[in-house]
PDB file of N, CA and C in Angstrom:
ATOM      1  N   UNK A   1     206.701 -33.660-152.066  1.00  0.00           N
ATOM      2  CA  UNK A   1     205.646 -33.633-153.067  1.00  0.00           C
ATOM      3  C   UNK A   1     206.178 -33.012-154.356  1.00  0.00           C
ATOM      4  N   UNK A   2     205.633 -33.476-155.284  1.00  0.00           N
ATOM      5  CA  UNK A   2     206.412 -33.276-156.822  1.00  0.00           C
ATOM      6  C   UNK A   2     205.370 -32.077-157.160  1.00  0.00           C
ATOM      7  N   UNK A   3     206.062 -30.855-158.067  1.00  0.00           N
ATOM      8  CA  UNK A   3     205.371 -29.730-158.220  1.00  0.00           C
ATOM      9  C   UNK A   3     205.332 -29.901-159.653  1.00  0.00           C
ATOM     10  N   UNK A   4     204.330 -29.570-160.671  1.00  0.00           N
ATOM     11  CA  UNK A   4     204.200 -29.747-161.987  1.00  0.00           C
ATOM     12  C   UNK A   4     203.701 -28.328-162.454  1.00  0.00           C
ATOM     13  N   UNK A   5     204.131 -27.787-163.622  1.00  0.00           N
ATOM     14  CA  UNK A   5     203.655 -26.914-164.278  1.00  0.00           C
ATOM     15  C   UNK A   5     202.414 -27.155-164.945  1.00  0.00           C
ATOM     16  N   UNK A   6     201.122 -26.350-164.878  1.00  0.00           N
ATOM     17  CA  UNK A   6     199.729 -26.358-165.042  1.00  0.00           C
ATOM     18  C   UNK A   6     199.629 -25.580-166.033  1.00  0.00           C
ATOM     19  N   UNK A   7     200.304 -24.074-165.980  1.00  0.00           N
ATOM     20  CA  UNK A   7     200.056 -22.957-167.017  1.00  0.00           C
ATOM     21  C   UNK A   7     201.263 -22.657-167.312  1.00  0.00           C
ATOM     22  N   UNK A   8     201.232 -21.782-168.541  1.00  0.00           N
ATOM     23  CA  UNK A   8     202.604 -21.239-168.993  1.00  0.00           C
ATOM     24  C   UNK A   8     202.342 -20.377-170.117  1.00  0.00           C
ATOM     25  N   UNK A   9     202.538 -18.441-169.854  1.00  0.00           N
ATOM     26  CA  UNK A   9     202.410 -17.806-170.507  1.00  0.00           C
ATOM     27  C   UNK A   9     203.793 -17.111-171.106  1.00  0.00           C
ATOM     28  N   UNK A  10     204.325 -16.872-172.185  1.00  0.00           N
ATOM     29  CA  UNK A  10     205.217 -16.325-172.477  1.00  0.00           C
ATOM     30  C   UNK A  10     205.148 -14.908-173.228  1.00  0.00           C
ATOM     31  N   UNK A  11     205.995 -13.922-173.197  1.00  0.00           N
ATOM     32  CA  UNK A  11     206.329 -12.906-174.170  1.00  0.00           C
ATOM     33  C   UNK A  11     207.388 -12.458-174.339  1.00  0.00           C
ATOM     34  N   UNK A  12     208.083 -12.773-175.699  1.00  0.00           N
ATOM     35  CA  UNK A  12     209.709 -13.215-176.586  1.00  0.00           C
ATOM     36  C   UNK A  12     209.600 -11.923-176.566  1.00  0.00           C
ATOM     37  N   UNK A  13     208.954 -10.251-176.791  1.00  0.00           N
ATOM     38  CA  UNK A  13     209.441  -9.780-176.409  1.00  0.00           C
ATOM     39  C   UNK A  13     209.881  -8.965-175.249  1.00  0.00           C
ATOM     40  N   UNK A  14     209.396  -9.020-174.105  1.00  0.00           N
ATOM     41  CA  UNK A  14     209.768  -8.648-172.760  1.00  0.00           C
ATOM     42  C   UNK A  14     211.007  -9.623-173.012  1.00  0.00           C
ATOM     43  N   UNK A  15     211.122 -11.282-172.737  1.00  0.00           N
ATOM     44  CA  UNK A  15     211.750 -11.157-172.271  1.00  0.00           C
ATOM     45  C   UNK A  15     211.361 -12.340-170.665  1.00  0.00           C
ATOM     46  N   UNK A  16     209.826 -12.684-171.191  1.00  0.00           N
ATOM     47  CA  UNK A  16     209.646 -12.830-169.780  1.00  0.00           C
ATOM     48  C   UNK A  16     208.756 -14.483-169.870  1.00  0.00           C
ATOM     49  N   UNK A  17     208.981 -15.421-169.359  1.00  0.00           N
ATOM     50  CA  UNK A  17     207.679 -16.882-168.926  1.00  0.00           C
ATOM     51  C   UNK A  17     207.230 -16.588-167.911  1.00  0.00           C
ATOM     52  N   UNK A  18     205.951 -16.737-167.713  1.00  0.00           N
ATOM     53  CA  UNK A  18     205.360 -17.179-166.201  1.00  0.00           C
ATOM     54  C   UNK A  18     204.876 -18.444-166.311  1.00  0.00           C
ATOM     55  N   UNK A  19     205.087 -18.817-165.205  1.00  0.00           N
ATOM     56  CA  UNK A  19     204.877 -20.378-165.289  1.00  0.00           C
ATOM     57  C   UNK A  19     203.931 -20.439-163.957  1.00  0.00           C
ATOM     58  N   UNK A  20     202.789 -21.253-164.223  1.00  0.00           N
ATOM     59  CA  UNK A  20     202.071 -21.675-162.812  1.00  0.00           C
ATOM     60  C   UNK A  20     201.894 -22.800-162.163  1.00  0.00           C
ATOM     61  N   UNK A  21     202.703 -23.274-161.289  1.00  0.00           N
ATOM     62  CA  UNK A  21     203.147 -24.213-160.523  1.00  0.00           C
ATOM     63  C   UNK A  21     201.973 -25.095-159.255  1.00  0.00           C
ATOM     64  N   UNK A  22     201.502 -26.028-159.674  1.00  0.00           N
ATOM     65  CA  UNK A  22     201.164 -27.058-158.569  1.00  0.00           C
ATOM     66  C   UNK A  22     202.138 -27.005-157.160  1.00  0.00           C
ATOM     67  N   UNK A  23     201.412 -26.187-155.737  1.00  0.00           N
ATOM     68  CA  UNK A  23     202.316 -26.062-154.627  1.00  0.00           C
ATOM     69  C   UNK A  23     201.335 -26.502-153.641  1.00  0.00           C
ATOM     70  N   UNK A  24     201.398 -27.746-153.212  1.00  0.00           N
ATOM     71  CA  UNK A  24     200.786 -28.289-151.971  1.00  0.00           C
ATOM     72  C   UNK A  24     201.115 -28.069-150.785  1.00  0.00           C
ATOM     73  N   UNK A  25     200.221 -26.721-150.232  1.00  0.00           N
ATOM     74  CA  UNK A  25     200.473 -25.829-149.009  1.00  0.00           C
ATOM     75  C   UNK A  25     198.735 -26.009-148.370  1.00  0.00           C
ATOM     76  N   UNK A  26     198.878 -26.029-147.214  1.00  0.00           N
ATOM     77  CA  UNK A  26     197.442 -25.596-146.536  1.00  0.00           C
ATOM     78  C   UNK A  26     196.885 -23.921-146.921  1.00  0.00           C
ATOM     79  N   UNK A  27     197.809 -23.188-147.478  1.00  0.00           N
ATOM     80  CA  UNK A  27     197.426 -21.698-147.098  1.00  0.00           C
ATOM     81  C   UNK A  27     196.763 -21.336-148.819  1.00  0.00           C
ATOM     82  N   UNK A  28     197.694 -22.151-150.085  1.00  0.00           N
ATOM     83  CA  UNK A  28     197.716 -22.574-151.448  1.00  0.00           C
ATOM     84  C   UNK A  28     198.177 -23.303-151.859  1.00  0.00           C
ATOM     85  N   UNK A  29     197.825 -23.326-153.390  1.00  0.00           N
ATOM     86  CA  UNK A  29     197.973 -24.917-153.966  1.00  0.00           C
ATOM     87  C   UNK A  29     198.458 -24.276-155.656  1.00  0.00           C
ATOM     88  N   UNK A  30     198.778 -23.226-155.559  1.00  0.00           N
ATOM     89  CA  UNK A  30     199.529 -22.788-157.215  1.00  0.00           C
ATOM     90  C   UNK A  30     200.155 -21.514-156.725  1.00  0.00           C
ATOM     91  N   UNK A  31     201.519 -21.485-157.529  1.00  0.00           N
ATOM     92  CA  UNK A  31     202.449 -20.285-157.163  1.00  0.00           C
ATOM     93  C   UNK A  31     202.797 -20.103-158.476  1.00  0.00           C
ATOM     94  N   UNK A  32     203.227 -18.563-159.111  1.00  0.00           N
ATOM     95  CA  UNK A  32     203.135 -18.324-160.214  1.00  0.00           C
ATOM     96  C   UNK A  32     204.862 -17.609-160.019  1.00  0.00           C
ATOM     97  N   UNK A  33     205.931 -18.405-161.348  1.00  0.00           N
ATOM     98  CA  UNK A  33     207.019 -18.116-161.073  1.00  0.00           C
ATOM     99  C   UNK A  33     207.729 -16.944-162.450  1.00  0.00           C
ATOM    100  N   UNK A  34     208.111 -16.389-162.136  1.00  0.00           N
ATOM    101  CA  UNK A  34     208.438 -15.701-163.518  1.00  0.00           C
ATOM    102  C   UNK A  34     210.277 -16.253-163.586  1.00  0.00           C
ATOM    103  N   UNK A  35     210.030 -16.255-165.166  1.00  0.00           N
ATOM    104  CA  UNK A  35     211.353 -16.689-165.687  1.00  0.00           C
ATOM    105  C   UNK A  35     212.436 -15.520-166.759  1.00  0.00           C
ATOM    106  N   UNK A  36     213.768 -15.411-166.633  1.00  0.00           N
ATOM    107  CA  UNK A  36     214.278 -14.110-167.553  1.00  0.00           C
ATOM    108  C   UNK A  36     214.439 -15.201-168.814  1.00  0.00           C
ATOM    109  N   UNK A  37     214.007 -14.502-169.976  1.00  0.00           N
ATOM    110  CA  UNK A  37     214.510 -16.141-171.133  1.00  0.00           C
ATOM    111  C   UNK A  37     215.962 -15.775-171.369  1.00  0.00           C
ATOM    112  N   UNK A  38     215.938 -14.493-171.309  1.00  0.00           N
ATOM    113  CA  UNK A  38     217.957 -14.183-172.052  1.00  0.00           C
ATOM    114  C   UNK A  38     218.649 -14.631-171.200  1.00  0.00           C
ATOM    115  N   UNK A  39     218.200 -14.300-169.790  1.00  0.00           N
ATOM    116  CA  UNK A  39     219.240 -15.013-168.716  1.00  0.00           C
ATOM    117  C   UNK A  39     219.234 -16.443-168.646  1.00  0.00           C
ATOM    118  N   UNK A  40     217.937 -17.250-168.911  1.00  0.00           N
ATOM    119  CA  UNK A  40     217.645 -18.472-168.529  1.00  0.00           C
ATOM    120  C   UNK A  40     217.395 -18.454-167.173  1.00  0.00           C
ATOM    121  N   UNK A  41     217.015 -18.113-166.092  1.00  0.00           N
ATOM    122  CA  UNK A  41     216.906 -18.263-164.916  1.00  0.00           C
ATOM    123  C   UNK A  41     215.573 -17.633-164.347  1.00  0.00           C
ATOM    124  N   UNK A  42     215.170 -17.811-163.088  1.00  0.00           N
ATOM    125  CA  UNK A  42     214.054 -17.656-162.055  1.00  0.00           C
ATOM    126  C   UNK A  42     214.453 -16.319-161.815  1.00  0.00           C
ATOM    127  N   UNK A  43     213.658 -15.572-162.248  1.00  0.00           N
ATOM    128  CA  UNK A  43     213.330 -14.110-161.395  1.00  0.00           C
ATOM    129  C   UNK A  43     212.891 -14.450-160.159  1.00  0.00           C
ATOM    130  N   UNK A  44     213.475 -13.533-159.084  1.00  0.00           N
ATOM    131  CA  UNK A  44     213.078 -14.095-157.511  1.00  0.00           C
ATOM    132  C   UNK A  44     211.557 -13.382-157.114  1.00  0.00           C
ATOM    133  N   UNK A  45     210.800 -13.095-158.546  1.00  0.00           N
ATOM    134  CA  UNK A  45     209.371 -12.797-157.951  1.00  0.00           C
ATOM    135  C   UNK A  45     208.296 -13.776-157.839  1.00  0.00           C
ATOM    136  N   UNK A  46     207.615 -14.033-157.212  1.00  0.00           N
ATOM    137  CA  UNK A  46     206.643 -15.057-157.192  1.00  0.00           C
ATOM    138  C   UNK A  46     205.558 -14.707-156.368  1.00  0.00           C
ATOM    139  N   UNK A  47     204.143 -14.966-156.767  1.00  0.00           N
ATOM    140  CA  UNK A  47     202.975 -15.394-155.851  1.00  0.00           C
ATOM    141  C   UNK A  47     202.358 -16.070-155.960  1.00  0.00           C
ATOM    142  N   UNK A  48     201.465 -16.544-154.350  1.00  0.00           N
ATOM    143  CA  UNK A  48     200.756 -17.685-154.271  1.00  0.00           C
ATOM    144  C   UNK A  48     199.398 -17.386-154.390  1.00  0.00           C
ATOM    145  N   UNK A  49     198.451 -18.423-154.630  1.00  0.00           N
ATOM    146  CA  UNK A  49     197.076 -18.250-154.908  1.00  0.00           C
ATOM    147  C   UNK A  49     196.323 -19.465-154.360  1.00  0.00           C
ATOM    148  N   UNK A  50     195.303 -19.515-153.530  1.00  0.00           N
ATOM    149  CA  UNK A  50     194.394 -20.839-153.843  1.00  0.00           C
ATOM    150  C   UNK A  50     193.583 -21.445-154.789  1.00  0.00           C
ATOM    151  N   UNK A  51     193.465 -20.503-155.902  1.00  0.00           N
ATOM    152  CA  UNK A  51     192.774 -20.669-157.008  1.00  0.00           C
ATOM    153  C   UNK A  51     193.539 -20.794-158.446  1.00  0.00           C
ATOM    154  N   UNK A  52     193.294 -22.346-159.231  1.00  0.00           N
ATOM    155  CA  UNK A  52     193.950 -21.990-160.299  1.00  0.00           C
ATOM    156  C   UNK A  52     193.343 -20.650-161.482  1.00  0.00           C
ATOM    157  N   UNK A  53     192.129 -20.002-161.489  1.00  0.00           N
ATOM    158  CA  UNK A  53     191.836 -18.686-162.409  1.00  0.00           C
ATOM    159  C   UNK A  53     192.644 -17.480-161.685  1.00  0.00           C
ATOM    160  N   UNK A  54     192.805 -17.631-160.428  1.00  0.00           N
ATOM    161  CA  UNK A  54     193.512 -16.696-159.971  1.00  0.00           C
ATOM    162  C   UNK A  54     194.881 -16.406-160.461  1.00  0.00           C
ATOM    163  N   UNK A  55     195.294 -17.468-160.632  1.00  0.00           N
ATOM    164  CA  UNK A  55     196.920 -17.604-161.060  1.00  0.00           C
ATOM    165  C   UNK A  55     197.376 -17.609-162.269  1.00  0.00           C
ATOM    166  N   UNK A  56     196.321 -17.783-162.685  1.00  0.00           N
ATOM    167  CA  UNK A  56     196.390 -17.857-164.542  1.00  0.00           C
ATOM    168  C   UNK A  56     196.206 -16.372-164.947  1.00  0.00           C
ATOM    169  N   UNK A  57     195.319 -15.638-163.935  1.00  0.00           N
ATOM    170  CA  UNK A  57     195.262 -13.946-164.347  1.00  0.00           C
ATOM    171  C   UNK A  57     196.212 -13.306-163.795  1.00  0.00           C
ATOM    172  N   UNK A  58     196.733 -13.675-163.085  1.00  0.00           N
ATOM    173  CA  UNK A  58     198.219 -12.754-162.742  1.00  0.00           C
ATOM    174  C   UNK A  58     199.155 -12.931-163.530  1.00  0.00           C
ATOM    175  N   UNK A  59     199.480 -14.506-164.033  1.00  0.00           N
ATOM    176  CA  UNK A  59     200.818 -14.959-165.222  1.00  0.00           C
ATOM    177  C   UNK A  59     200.304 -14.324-166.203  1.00  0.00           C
ATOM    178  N   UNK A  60     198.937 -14.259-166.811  1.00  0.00           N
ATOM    179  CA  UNK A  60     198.716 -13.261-168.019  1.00  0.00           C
ATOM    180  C   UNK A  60     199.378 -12.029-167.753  1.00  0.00           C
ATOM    181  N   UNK A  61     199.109 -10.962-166.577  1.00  0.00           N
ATOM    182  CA  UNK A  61     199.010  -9.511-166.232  1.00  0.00           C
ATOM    183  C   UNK A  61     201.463  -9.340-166.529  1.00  0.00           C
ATOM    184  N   UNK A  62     201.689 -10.427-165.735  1.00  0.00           N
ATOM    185  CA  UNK A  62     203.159 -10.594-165.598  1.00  0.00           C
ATOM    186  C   UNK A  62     203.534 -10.635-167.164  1.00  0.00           C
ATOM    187  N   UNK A  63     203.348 -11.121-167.843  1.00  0.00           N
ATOM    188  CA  UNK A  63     203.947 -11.099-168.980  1.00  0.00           C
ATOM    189  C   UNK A  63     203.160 -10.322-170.272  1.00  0.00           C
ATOM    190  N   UNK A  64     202.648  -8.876-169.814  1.00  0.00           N
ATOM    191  CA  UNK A  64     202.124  -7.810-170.581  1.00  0.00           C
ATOM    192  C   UNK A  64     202.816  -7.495-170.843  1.00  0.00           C
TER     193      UNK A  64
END
């Protein structure tokens, strides 16, 4: 199953994207990924949610 980005919060200065990801799971269905921009790469933190408002208030809280 193809996963698509839904949300996407950034802050140039942290340092930091969160991105909220379409994840077709029985348990959830959006996982919220954080990105380093200087590094270019996936920070290995992530959580899942069944709710897309849920996930959209954590990628806000992540990139304070």
């Amino acid at each position: 199953m193809s996963k698509e980005v839904v949300y996407e919060v950034e802050n140039e200065e942290a340092g930091v994207i969160a991105q909220v990801i379409t994840w077709p799971n029985i348990m959830w269905k959006y996982r919220v990924i954080l990105h380093d921009i200087d590094a270019g790469e996936q920070v290995g933190i992530h959580k899942s949610f069944k709710h897309l408002g849920d996930a959209e208030a954590y990628a806000d809280t992540c990139t304070m």
